[in-house]
C-alpha atoms as a PDB file:
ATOM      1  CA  UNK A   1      23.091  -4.635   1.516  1.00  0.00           C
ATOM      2  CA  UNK A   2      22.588  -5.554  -2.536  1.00  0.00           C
ATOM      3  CA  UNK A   3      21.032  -8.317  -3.688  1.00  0.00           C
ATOM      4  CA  UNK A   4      24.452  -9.985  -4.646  1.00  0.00           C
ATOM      5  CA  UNK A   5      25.725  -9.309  -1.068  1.00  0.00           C
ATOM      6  CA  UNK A   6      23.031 -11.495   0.097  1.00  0.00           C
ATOM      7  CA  UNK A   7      23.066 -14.069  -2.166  1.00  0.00           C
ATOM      8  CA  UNK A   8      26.716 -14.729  -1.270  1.00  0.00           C
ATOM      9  CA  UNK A   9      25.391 -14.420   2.952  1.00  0.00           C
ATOM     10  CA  UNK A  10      22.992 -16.890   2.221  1.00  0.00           C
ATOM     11  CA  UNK A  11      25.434 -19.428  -0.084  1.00  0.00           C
ATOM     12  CA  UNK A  12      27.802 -19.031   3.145  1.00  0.00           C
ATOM     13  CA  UNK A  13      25.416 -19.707   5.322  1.00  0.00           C
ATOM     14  CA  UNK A  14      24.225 -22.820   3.383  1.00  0.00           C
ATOM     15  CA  UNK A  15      27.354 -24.108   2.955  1.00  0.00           C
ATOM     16  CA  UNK A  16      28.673 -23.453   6.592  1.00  0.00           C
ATOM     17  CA  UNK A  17      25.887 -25.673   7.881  1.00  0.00           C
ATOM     18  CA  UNK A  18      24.676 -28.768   7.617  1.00  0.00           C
ATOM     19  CA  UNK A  19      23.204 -27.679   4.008  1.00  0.00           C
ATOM     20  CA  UNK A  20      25.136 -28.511   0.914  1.00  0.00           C
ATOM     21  CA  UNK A  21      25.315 -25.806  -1.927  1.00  0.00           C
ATOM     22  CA  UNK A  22      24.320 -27.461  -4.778  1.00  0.00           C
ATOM     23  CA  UNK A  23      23.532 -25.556  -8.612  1.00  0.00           C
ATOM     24  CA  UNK A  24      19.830 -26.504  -8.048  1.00  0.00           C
ATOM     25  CA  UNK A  25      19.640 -24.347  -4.982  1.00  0.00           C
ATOM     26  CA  UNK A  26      21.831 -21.981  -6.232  1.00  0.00           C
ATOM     27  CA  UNK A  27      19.244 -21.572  -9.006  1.00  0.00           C
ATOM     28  CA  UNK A  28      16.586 -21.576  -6.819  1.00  0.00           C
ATOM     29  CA  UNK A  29      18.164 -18.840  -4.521  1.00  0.00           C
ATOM     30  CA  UNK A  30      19.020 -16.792  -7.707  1.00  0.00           C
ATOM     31  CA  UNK A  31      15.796 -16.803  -8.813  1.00  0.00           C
ATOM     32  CA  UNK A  32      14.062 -16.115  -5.363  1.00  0.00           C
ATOM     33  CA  UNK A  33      16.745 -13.025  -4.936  1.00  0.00           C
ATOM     34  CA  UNK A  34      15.298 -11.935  -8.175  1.00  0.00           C
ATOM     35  CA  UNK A  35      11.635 -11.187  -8.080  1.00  0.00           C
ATOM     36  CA  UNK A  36      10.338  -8.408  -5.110  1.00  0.00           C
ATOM     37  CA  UNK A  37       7.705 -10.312  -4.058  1.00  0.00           C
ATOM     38  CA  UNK A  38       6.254 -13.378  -1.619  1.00  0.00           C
ATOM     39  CA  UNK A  39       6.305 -16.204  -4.737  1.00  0.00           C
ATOM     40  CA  UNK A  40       4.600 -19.962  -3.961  1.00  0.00           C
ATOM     41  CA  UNK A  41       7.095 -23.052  -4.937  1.00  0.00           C
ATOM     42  CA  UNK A  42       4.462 -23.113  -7.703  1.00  0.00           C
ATOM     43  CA  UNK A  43       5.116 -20.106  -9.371  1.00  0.00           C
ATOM     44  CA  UNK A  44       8.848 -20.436  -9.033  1.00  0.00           C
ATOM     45  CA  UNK A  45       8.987 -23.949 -10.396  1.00  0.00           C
ATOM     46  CA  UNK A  46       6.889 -22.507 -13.409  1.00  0.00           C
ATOM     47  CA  UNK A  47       9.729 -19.577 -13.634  1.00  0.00           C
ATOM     48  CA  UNK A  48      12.476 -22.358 -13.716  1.00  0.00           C
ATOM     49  CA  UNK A  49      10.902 -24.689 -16.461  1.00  0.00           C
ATOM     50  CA  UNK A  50      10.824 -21.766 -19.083  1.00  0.00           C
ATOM     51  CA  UNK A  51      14.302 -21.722 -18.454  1.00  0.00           C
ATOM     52  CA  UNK A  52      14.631 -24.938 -18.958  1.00  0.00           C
ATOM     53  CA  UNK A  53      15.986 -25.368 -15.498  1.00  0.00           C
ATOM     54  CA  UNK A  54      15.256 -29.370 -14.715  1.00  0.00           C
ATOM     55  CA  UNK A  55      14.506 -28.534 -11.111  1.00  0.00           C
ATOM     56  CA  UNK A  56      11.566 -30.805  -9.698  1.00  0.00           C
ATOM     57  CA  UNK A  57       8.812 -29.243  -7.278  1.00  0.00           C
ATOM     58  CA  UNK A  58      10.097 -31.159  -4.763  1.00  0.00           C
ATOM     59  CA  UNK A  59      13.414 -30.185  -4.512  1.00  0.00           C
ATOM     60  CA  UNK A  60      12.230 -26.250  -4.799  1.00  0.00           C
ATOM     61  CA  UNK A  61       9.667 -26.972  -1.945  1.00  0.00           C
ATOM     62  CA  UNK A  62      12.544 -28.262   0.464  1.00  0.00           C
ATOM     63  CA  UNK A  63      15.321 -25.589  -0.792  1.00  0.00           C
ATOM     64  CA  UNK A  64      12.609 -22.898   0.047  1.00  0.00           C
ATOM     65  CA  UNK A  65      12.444 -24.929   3.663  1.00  0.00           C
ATOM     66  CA  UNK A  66      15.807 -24.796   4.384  1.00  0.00           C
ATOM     67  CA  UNK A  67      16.387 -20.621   3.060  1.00  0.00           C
ATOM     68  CA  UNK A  68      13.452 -20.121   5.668  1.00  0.00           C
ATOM     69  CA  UNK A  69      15.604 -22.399   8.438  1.00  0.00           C
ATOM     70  CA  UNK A  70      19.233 -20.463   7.571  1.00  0.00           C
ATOM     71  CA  UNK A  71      16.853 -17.054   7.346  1.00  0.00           C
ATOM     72  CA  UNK A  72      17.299 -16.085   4.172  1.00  0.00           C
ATOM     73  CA  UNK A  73      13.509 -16.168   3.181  1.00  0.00           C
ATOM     74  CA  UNK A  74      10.157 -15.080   5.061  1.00  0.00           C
ATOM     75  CA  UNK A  75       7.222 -16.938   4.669  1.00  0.00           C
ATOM     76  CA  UNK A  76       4.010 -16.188   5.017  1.00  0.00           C
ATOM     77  CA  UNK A  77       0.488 -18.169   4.133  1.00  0.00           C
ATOM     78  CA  UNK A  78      -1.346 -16.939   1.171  1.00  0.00           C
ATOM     79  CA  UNK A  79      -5.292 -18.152   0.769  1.00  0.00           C
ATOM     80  CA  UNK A  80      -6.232 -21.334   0.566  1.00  0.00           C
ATOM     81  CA  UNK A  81      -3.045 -22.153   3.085  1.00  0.00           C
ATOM     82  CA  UNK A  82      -0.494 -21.993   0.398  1.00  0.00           C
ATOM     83  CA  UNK A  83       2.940 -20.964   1.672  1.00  0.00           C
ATOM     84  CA  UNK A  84       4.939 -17.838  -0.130  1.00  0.00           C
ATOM     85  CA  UNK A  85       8.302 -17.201   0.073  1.00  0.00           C
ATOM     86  CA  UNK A  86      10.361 -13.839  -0.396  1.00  0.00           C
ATOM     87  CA  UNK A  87      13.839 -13.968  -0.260  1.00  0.00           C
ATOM     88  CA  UNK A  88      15.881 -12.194   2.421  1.00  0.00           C
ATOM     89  CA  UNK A  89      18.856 -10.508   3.785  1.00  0.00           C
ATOM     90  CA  UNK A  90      19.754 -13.090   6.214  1.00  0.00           C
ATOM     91  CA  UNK A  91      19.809  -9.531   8.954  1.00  0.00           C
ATOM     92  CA  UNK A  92      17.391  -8.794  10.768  1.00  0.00           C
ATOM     93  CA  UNK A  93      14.487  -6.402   9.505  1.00  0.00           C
ATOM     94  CA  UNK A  94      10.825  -6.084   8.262  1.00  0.00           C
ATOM     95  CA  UNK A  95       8.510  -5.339   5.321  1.00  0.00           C
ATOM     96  CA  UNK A  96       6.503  -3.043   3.428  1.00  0.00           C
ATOM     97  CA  UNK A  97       4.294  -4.946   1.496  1.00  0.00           C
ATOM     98  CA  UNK A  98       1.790  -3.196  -1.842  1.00  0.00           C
ATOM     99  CA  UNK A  99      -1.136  -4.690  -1.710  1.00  0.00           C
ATOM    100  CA  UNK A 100      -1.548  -3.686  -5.485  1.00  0.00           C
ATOM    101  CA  UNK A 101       1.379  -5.143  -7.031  1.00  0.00           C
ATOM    102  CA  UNK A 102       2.594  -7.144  -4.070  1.00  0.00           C
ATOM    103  CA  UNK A 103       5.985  -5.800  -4.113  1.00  0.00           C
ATOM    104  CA  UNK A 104       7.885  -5.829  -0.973  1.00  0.00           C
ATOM    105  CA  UNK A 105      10.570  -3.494   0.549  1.00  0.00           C
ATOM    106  CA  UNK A 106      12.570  -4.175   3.417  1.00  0.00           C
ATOM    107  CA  UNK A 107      12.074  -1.848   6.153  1.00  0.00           C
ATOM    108  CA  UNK A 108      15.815  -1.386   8.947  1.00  0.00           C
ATOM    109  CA  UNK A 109      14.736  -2.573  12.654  1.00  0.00           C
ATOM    110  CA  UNK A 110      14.751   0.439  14.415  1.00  0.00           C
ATOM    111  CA  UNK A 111      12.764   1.396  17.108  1.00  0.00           C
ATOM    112  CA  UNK A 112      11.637  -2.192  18.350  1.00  0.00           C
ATOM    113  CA  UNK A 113      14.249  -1.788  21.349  1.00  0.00           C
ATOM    114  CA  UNK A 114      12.028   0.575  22.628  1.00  0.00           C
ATOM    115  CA  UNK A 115       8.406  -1.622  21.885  1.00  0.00           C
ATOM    116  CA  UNK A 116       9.962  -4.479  23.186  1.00  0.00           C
ATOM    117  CA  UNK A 117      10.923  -2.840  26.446  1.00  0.00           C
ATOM    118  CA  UNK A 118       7.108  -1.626  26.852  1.00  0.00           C
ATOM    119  CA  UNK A 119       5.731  -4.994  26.397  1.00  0.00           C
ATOM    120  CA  UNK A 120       8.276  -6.402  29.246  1.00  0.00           C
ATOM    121  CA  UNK A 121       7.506  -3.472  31.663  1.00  0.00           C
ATOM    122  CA  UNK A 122       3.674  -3.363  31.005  1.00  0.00           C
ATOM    123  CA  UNK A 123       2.648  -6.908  30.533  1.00  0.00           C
ATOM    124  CA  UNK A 124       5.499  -8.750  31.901  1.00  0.00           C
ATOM    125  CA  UNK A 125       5.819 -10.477  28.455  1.00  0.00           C
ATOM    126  CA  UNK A 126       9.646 -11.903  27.366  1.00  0.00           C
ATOM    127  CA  UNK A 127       9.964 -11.349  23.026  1.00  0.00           C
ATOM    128  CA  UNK A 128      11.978 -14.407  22.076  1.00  0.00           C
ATOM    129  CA  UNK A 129      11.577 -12.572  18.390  1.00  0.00           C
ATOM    130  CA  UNK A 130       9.459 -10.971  16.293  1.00  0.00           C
ATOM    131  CA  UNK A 131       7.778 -10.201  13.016  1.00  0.00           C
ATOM    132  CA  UNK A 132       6.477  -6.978  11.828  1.00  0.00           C
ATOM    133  CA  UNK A 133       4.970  -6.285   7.940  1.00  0.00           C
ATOM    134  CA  UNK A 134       3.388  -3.043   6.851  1.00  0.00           C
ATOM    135  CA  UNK A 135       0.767  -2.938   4.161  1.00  0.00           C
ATOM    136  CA  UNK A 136       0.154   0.169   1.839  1.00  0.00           C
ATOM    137  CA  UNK A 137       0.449   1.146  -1.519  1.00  0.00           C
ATOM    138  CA  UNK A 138       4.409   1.366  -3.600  1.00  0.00           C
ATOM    139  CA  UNK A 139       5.619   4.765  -4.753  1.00  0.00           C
ATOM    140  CA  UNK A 140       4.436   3.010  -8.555  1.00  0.00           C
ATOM    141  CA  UNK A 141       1.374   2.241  -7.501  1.00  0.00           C
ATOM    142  CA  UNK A 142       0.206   5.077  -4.997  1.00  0.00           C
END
């Protein structure tokens, strides 16, 4: 799936909720969409002011809330207990993160039919879902 594909998933799925699709979030998700990394609300806000963009913190740390809650961005806590945000395909799969460069790829959910199976049989454990991210070095920076 492109980038475009999912930015049109994602403006569906805001608009087919309870979310309305605003040009603020649309900005916010175009932006997002655009970098290949986990970004703070911080460093996107800065992003949007150089283009002049008007969008307040606030309203970026809430849009960035309700991507996560329609699943079109993973979060994850970066020191200090700062939240990051990369945006996603709103299907289901995981990530290859550099830990040079930070860039993230997303990696097709394969083989966790068979994982999930194993924990059920060997430790009697039910996966209501799951999260999987792989650190390592990008083609650029290996």
């Amino acid at each position: 799936m492109t980038k475009e594909q999912a930015r049109r998933e994602v403006r569906a799925a805001l608009s087919g909720g309870s979310f309305r699709v605003t040009k603020q979030r649309l900005a916010i998700v175009d932006e997002l969409a655009a970098v290949e990394r986990y970004e703070t609300a911080k460093e996107l806000h800065q992003r949007l002011s150089r283009k002049r963009s008007g969008i307040g913190l606030a309203t970026i740390y809430r849009t960035l809330e309700t991507l996560e809650s329609v699943g079109a961005a993973s979060v994850r806590t970066q020191g200090r207990g700062e939240s990051a945000y990369l945006f996603c395909s709103p299907e289901h799969h995981h990530h290859a993160v550099c830990t040079k460069c930070g860039k993230v790829e997303d990696v097709p959910c394969r083989s966790i039919g068979r994982i999930e199976r194993d924990l059920t049989q060997a430790l009697r454990f039910k996966t209501t879902q799951h999260r999987f991210e792989f650190f390592g070095l990008c083609d650029r920076c290996s």
